[in-house]
Structure formats: C-alpha cells, structure tokens
C-alpha atoms as a PDB file:
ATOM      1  CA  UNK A   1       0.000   0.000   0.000  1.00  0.00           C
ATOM      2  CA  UNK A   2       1.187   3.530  -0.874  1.00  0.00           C
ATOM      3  CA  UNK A   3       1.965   6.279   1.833  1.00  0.00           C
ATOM      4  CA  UNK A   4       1.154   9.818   1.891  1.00  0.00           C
ATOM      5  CA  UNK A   5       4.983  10.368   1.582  1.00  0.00           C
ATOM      6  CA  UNK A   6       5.125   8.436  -1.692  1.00  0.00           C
ATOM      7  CA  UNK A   7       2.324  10.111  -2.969  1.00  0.00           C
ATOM      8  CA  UNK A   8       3.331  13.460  -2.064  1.00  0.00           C
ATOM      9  CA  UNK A   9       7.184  12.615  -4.040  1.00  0.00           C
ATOM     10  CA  UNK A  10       5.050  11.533  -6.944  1.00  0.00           C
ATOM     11  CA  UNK A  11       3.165  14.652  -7.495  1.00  0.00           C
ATOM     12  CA  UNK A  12       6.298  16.562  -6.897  1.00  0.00           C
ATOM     13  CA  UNK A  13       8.250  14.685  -9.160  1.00  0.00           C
ATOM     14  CA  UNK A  14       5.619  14.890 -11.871  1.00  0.00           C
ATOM     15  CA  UNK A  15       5.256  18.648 -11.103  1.00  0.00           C
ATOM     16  CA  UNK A  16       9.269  19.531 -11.440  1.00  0.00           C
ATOM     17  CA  UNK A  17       9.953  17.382 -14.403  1.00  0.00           C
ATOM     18  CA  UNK A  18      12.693  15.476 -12.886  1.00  0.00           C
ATOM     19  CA  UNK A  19      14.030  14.364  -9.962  1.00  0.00           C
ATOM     20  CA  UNK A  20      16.172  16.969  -8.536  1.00  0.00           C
ATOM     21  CA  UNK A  21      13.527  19.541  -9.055  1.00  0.00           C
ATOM     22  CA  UNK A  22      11.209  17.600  -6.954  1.00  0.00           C
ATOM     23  CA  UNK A  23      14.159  17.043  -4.415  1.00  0.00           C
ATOM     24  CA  UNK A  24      14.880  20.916  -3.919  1.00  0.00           C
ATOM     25  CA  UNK A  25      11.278  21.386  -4.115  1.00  0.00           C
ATOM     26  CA  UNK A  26      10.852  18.925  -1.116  1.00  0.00           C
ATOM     27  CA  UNK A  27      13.819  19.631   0.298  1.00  0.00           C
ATOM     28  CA  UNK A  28      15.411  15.994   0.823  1.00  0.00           C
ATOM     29  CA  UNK A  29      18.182  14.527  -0.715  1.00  0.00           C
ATOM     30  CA  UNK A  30      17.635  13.567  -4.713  1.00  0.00           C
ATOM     31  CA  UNK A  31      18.436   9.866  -4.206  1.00  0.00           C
ATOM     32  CA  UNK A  32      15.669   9.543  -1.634  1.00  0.00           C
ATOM     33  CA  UNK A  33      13.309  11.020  -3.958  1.00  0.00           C
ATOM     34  CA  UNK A  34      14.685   8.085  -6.689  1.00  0.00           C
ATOM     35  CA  UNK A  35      14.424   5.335  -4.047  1.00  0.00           C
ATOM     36  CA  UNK A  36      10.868   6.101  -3.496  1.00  0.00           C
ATOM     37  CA  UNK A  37      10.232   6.295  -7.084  1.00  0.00           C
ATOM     38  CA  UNK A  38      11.593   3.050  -7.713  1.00  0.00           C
ATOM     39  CA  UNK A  39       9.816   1.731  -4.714  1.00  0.00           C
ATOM     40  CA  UNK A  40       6.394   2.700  -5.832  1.00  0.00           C
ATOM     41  CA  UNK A  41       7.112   1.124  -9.241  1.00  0.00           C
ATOM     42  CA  UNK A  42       7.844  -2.004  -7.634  1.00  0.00           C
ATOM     43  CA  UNK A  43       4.721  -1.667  -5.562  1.00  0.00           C
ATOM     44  CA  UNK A  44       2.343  -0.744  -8.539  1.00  0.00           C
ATOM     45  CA  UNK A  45       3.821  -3.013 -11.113  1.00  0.00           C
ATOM     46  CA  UNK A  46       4.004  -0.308 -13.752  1.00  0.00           C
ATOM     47  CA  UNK A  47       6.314   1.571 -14.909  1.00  0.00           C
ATOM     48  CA  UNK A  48       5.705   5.709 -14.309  1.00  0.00           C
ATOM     49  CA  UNK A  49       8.689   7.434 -15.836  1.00  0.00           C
ATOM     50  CA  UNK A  50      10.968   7.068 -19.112  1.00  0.00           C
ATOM     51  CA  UNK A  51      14.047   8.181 -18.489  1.00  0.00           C
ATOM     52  CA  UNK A  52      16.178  10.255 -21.096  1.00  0.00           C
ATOM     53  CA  UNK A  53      18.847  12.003 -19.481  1.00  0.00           C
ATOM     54  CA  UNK A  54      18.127  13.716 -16.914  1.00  0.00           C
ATOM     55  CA  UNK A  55      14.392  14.238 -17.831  1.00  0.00           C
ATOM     56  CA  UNK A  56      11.744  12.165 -16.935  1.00  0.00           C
ATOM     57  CA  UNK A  57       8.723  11.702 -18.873  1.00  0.00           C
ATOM     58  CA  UNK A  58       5.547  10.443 -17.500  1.00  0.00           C
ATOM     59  CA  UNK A  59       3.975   7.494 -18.765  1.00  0.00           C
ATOM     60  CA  UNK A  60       0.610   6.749 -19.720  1.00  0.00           C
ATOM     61  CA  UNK A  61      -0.408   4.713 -16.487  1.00  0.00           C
ATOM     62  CA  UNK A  62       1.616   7.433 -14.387  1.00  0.00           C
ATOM     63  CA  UNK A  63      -1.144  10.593 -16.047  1.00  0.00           C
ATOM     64  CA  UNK A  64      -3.817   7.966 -15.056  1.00  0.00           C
ATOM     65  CA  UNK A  65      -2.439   8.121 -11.718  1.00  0.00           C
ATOM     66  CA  UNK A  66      -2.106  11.162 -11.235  1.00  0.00           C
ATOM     67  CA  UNK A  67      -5.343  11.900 -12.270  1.00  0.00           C
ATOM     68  CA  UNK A  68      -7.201   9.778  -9.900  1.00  0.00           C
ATOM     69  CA  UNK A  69      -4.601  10.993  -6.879  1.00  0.00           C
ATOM     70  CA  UNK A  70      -6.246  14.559  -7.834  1.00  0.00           C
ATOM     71  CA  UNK A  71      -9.685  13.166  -7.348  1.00  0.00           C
ATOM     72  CA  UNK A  72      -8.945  11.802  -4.074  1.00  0.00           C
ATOM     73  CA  UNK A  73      -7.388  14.774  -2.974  1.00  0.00           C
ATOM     74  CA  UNK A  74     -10.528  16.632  -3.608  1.00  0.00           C
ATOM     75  CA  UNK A  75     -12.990  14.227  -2.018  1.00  0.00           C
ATOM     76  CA  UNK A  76     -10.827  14.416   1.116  1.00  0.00           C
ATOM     77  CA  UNK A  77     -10.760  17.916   0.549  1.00  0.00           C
ATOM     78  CA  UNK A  78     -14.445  18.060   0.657  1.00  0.00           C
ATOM     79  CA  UNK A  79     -14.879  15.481   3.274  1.00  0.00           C
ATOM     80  CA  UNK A  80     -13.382  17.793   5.694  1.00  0.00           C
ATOM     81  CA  UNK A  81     -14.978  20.890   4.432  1.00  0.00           C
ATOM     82  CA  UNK A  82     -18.057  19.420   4.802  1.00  0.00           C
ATOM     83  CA  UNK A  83     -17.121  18.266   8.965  1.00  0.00           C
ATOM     84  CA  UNK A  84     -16.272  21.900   9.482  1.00  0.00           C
ATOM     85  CA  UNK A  85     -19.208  22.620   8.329  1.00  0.00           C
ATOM     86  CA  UNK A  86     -21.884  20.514  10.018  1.00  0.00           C
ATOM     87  CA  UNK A  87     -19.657  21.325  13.172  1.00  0.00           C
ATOM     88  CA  UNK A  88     -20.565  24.948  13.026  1.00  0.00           C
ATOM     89  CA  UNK A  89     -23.824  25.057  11.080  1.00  0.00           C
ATOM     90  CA  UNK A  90     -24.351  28.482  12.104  1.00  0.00           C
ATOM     91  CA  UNK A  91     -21.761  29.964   9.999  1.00  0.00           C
ATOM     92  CA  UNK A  92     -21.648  27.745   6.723  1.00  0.00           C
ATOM     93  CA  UNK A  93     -22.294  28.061   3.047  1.00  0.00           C
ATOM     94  CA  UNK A  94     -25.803  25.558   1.923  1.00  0.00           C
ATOM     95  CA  UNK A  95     -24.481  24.282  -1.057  1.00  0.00           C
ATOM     96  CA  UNK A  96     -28.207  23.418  -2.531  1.00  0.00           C
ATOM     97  CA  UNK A  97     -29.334  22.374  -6.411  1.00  0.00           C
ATOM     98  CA  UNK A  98     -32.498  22.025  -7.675  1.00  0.00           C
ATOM     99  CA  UNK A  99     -34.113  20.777 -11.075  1.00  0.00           C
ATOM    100  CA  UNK A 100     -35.007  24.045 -13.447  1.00  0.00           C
ATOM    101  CA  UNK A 101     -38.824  23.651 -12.870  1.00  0.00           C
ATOM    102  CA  UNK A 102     -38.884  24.301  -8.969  1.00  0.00           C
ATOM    103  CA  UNK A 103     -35.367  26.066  -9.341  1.00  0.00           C
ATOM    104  CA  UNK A 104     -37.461  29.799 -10.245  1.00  0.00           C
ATOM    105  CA  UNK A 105     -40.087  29.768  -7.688  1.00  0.00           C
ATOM    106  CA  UNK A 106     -40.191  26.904  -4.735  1.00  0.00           C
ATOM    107  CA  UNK A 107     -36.706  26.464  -3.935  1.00  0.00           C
ATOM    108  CA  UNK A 108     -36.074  30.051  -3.710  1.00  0.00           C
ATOM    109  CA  UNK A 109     -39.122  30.964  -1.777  1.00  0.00           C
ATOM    110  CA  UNK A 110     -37.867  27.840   0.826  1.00  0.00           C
ATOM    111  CA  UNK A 111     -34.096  29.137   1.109  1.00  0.00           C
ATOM    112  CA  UNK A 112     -35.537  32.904   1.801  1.00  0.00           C
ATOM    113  CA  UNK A 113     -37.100  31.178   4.825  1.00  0.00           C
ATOM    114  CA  UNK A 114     -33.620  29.243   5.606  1.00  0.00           C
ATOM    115  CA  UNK A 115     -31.772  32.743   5.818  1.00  0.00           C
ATOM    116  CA  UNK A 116     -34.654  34.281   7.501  1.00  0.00           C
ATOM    117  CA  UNK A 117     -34.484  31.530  10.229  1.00  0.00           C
ATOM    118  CA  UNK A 118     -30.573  31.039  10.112  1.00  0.00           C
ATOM    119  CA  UNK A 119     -29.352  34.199   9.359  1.00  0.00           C
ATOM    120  CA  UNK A 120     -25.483  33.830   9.327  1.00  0.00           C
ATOM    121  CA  UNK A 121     -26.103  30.562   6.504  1.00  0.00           C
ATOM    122  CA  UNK A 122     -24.463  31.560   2.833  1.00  0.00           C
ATOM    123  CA  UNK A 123     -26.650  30.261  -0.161  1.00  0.00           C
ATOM    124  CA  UNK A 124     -25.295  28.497  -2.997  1.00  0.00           C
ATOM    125  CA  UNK A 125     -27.873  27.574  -5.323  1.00  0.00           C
ATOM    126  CA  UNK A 126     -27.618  25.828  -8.544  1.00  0.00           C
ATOM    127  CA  UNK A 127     -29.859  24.469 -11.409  1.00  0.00           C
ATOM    128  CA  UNK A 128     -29.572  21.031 -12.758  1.00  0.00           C
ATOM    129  CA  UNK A 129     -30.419  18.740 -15.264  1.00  0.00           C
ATOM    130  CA  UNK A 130     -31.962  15.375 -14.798  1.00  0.00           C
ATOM    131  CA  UNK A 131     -28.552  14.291 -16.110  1.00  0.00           C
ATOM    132  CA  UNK A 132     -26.286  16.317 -13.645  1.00  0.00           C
ATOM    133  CA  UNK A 133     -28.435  15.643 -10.157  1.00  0.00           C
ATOM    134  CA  UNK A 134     -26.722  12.022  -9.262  1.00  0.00           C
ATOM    135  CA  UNK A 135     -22.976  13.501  -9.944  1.00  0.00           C
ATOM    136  CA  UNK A 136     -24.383  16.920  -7.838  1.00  0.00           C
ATOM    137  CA  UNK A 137     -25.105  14.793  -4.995  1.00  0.00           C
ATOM    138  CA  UNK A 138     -21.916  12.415  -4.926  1.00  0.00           C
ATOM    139  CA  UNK A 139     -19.006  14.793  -6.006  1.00  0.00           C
ATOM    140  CA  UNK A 140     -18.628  15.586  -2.110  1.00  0.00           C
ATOM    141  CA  UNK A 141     -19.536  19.465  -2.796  1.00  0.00           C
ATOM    142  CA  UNK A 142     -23.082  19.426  -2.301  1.00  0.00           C
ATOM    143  CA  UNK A 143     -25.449  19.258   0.700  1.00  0.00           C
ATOM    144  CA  UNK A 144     -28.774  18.805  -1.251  1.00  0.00           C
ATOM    145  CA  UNK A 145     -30.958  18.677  -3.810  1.00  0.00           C
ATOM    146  CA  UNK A 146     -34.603  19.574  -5.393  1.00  0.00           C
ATOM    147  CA  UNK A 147     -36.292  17.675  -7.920  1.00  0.00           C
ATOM    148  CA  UNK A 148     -39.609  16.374  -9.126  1.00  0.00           C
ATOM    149  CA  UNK A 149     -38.314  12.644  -9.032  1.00  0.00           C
ATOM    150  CA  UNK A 150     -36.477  10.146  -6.621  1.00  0.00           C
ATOM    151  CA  UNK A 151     -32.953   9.800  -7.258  1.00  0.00           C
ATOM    152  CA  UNK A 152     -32.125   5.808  -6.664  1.00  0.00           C
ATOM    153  CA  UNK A 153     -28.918   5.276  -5.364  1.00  0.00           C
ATOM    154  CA  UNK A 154     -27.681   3.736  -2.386  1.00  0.00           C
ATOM    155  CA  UNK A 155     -25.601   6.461  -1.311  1.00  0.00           C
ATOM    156  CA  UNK A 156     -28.384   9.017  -1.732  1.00  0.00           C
ATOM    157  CA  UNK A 157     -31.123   9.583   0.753  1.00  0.00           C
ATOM    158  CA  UNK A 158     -33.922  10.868  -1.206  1.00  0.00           C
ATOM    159  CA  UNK A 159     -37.305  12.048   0.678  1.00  0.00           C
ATOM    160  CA  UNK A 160     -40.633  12.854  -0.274  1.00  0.00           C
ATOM    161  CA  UNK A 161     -41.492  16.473   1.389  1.00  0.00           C
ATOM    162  CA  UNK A 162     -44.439  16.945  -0.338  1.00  0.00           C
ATOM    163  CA  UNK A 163     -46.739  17.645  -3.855  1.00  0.00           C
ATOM    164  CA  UNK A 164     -48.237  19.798  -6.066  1.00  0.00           C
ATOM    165  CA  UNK A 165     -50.971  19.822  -8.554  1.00  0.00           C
ATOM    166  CA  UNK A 166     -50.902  20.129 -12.594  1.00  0.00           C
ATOM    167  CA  UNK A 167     -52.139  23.726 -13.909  1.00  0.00           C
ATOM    168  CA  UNK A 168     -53.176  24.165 -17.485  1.00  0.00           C
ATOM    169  CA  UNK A 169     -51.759  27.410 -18.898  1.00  0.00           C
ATOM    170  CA  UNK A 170     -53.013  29.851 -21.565  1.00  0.00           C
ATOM    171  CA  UNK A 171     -52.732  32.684 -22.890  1.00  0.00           C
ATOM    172  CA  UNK A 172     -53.844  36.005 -21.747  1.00  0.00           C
ATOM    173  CA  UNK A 173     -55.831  36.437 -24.749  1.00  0.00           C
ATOM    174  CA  UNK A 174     -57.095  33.337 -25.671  1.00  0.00           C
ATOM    175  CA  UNK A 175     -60.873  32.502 -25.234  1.00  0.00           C
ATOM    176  CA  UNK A 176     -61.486  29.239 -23.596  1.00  0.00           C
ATOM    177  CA  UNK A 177     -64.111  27.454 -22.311  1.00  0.00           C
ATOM    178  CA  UNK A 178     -65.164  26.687 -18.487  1.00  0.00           C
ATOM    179  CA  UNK A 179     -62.917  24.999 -16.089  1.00  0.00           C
ATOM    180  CA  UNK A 180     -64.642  21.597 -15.771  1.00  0.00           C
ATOM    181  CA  UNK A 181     -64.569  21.370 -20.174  1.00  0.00           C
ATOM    182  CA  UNK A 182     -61.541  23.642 -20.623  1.00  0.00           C
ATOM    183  CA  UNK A 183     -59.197  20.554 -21.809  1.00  0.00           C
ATOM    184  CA  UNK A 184     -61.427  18.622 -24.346  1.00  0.00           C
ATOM    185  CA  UNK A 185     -62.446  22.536 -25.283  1.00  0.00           C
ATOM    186  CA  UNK A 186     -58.730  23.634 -25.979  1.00  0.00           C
ATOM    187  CA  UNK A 187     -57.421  20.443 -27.947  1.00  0.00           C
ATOM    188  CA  UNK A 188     -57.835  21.867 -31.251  1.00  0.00           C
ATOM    189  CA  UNK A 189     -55.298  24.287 -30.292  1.00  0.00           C
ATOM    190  CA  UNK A 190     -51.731  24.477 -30.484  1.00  0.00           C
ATOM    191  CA  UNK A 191     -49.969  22.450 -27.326  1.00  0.00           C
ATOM    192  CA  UNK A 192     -46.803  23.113 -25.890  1.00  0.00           C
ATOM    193  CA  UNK A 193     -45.431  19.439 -24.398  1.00  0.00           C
ATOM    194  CA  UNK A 194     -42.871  18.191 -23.435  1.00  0.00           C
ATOM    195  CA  UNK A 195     -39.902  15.191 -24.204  1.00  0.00           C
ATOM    196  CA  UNK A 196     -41.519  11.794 -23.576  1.00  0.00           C
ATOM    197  CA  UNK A 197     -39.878   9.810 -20.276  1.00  0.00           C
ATOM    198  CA  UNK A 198     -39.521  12.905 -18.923  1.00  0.00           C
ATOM    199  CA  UNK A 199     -41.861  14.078 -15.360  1.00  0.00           C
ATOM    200  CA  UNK A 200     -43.756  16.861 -17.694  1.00  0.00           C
ATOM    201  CA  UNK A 201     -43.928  15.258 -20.410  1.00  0.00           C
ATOM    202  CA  UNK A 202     -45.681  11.857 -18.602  1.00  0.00           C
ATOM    203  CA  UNK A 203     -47.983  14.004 -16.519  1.00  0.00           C
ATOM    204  CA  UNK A 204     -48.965  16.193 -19.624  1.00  0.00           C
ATOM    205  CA  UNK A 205     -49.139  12.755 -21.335  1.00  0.00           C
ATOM    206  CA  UNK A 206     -50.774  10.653 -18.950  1.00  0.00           C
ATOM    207  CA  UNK A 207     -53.580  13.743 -18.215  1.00  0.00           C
ATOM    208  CA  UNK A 208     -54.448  13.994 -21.857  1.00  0.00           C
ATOM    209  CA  UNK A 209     -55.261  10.122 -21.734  1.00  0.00           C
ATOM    210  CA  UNK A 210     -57.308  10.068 -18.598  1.00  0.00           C
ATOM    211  CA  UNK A 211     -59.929  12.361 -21.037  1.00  0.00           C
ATOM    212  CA  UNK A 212     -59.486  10.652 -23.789  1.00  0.00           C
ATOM    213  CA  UNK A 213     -57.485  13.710 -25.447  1.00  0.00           C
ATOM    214  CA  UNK A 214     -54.801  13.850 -28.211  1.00  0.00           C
ATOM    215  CA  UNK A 215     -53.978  17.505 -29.457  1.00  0.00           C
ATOM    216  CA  UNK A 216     -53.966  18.265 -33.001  1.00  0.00           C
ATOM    217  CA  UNK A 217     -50.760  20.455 -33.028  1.00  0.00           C
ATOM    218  CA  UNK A 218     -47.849  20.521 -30.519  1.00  0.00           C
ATOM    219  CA  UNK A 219     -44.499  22.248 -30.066  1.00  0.00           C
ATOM    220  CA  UNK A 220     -41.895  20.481 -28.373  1.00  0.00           C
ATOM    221  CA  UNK A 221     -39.854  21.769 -25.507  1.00  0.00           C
ATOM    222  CA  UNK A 222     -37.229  20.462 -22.752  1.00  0.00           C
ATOM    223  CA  UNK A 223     -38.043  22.297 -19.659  1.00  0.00           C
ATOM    224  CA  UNK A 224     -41.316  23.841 -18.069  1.00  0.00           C
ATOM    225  CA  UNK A 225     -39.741  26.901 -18.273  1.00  0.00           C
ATOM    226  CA  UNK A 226     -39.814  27.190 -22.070  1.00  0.00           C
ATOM    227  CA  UNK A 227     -42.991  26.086 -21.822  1.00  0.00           C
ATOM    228  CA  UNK A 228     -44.418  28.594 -19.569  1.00  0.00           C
ATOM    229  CA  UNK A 229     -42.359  31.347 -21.658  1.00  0.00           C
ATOM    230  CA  UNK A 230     -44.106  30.253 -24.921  1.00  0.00           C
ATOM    231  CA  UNK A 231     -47.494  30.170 -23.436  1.00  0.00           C
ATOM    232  CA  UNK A 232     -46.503  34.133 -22.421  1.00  0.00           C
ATOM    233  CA  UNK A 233     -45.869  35.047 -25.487  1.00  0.00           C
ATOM    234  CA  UNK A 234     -49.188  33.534 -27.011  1.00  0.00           C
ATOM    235  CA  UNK A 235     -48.220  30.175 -28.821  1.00  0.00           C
ATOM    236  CA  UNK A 236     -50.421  28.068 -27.494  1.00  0.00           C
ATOM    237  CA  UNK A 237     -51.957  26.062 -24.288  1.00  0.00           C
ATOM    238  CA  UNK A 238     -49.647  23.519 -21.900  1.00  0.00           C
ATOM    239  CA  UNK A 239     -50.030  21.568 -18.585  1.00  0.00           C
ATOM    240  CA  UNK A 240     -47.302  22.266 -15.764  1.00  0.00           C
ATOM    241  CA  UNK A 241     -46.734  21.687 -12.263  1.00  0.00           C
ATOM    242  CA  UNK A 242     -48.018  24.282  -9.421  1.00  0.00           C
ATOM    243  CA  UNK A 243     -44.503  25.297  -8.655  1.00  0.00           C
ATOM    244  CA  UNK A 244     -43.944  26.525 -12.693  1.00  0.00           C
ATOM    245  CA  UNK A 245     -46.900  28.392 -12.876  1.00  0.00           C
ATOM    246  CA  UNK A 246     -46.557  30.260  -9.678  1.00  0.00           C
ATOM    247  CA  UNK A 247     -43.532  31.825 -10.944  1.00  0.00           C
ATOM    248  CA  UNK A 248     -45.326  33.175 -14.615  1.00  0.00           C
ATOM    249  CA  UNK A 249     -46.226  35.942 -15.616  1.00  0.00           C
ATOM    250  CA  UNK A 250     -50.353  36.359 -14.465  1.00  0.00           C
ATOM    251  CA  UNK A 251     -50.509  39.758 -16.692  1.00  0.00           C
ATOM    252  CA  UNK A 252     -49.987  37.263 -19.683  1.00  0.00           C
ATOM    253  CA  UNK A 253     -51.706  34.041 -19.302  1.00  0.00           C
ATOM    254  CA  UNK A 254     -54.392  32.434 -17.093  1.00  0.00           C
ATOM    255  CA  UNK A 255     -53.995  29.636 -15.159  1.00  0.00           C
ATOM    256  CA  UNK A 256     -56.555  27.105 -14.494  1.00  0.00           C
ATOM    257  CA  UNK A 257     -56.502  23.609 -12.520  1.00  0.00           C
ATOM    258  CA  UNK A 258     -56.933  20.480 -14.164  1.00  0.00           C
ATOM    259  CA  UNK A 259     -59.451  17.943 -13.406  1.00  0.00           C
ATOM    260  CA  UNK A 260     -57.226  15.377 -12.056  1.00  0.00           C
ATOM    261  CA  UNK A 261     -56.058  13.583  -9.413  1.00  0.00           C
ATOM    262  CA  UNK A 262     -52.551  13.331 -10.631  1.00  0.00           C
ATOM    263  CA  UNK A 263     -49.990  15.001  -8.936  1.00  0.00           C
ATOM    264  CA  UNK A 264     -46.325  15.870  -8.869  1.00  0.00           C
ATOM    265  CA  UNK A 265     -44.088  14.726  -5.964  1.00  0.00           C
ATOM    266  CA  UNK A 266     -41.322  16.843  -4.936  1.00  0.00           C
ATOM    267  CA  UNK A 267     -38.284  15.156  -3.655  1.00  0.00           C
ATOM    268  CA  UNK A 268     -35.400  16.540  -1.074  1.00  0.00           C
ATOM    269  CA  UNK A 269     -32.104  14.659  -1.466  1.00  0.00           C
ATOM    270  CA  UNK A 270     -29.148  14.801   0.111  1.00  0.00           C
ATOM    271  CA  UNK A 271     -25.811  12.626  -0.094  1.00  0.00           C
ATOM    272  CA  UNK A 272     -26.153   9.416   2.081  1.00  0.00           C
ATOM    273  CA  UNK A 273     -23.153  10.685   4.899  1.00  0.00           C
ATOM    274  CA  UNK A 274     -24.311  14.125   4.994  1.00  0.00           C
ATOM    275  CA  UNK A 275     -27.217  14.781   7.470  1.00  0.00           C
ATOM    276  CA  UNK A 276     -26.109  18.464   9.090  1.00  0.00           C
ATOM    277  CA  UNK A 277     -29.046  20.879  10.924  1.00  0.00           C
ATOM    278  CA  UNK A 278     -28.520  23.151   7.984  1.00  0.00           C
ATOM    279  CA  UNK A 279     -29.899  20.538   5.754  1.00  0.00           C
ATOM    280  CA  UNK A 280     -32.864  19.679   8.975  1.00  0.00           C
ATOM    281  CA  UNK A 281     -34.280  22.896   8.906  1.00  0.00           C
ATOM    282  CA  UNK A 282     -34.052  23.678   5.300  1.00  0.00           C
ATOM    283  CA  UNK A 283     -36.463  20.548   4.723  1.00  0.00           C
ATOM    284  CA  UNK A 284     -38.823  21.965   7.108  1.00  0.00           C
ATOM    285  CA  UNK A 285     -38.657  25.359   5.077  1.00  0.00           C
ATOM    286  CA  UNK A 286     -39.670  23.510   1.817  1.00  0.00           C
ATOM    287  CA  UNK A 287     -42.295  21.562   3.751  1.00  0.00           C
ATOM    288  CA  UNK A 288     -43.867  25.062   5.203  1.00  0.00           C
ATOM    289  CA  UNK A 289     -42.879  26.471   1.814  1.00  0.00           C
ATOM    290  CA  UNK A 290     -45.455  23.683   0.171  1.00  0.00           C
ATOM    291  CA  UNK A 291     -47.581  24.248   2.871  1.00  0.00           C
ATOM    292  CA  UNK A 292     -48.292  27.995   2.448  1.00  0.00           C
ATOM    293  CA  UNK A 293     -47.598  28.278  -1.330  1.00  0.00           C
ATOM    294  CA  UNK A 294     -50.398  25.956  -2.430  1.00  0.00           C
ATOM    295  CA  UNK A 295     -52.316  27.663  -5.611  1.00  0.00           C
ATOM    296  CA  UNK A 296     -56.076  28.420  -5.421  1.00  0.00           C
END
C-alpha cells in the first residue's frame, strides 16, 4: 500500500519534471526522492517514468495516476470541508441544487425562509439537469438537492417532502371554455409538451389520456420553463406543475386547474453521509414552503 509520503514525491516529481527539481522542491536529498520512485514502481507493477537524461517523462499509467490521486485529494478535501461545516452550522455556506422547474419559484421561496431563520447561513444555489443531479449529490460538494423525481442510489437519501398539482396554462388572450370542459375545449389548439420519459412530459401525457385527449398540433420543448415562456408570449396552451406556474407571468396568461387527481411529488435529497441541521431545517422550510404556497 502507498503512503502519503510516496504520494506526495510523486506529485512533486511529476510537477518539477525530474528528480532533482522535486528534491529541492521537497527539500530531501535527490536519491531519496529516486528510491521512493523506484519503490512505488515495484509496488504498482508499472512503470511511471521514461528516463532520457536527466528528464523524466511520465507514462501513460503514471497521467492515469495522477489523475485519480487529484480526485482523491478533492474528495478528502471536501470530506473535511463538509465536517467543518456541520460542526458549526451556524456559519456555513448551503451548497443546494435544484431541477429548473422548482429552481425559479419553490426552492427560492424555501431558502428565503432558511436565511430568515438562520441568518449567518451563505446560499449556494444551482440548477440542474436530470442528467447532472446524481454527480451533484456524490461529487462531495453538495449538501442537497430539489427535484420532481427520486434519485435511486444507495448512497443518496432521497425524501418525499411533499406535492403539487398540474395547472393548465393559456394565454392572456385566448378565449377558452369553463374549467370543468376547458381541456377537451382547448385540444384543437396548439400544445406546448414536453420530451416523452420525462416528469412533464408523462404528466402532460398521462392527463391527456385520462380524457381521452390527443392535441392536433404541438411544439416540443425540454423544460417547463420554455414552456411557460411560450405560453406568455401567445403560442399556445400547456399543462405544468403548481410550482412553474406560480412563478409566470399572471398579466400574460391564465392559469386554471386540471381535473385530475394526478400530482407531482417533490423530492429533497441529500448525499447518504451528509445529514447536518442546515440541511434539517431547510427541509422543514420547503415543507412550510409547500404548505403555504399551495395555488387556489
């Protein structure tokens, strides 16, 4: 097994470009630095320098190395970051992410209550992709996560804090029957929906089939945001979680609720050894958050 010490003449060594440059750098005697060398070769099996002259050039399998010594270094790094941190919750940054469609209005309105209720806690929010939510959580830099689905993985904890109901969206402008008929009314006119396996675009999806529905014309988009955007600006009708609509633009569209029982779940997550009071209380935020925020 490798040392620290080895480790730490490795990096050197690949840092100086030779051996006596990682010697005065480290200030020990070159031929220890070449003992260890030729140590960890032996130990490894592989070679991790050619040697012309008196330059050393990495190999292959020593660049590999290297690169997943730098990795390790920065989980540690984190590791400890993250014990300062839950050690003096009071005065720490709340590294939080959160999928695009709650990202604009829920998550926001629940960290406003965080700082209100822990003022000395530093925000640091980011918006992810479905894709970039799993890495988020297990890089070591985060402390939790939004979304509108369960992230499965056995070093995530992921948590059900509560749900919120599908709103059809429509233009400002746009006549449109009552609320009970509005979605058998509207389905000669231009949809927006959404990618299929995605949480939108099954809700939309799975709605439309409860009534029997399948819209002439649609317009495909990613994210609810686009959506909501393109029902603003008057191309057509869509079906989006609470948390979306809340954050539109009322002066421009009209927001109704769909006759449903479906639902979207939100989800907290957090990595699997990180359970600080930061992270305690900001679930209870989103909880109250849900709570209050509910749409007519």
């Amino acid at each position: 097994m490798l040392t620290f010490r080895q480790i730490e003449v490795f990096k050197a060594v690949m840092a100086a470009g030779s051996l006596a440059g990682a010697a005065r750098e480290l200030r020990i005697a070159q031929p220890t630095v070449t003992r260890m060398i030729l140590r960890m070769e032996d130990q490894l099996g592989a070679r991790l320098f050619n040697r012309v002259r008196s330059r050393l050039t990495p190999t292959q399998e020593a660049a590999r190395f290297l690169a997943e010594i730098d990795r390790a270094y920065e989980q540690m790094r984190s590791a400890v970051e993250r014990a300062a941190q839950a050690a003096l919750p009071e005065h720490s940054v709340f590294r939080c992410g959160a999928s695009p469609s709650i990202g604009r209005g829920l998550v926001p309105a629940a960290l406003a209550l965080l700082v209100e209720r822990m003022p000395a806690v530093s925000l640091q929010l980011d918006i992810l992709t479905v894709s970039q939510v799993l890495p988020y959580l297990l890089d070591g830099a985060a402390d939790a996560a939004v979304t509108l689905f369960p992230v499965l993985h056995h070093e995530v904890v992921s948590t059900p804090v509560g749900n919120g109901r599908p709103m059809l969206l429509v233009p400002a402008g746009m006549d449109i029957p009552s609320a009970e008929t509005s979605l058998a009314g509207l389905v000669d006119r231009a949809w927006i929906v959404f990618q299929p396996r995605s949480v939108h675009g099954d809700m939309a999806a799975g709605i439309l089939s409860d009534h029997g529905l399948r819209p002439a014309r649609t317009h495909l988009v990613r994210f609810a945001e686009t959506a909501v955007a393109l029902v603003e600006a008057g191309v057509g009708v869509c079906i989006v979680d609470e948390f979306s609509a809340r954050a539109a633009d009322m002066s421009r569209l009209r927001c109704l609720p769909v006759p449903t029982t479906r639902r979207y779940e939100a989800y907290l997550h957090r990595p699997l050894a990180a359970r600080g009071e930061v992270t305690e209380r900001f679930e209870q935020c989103l909880k109250d958050e849900l709570r209050a925020g509910s749409m007519p």
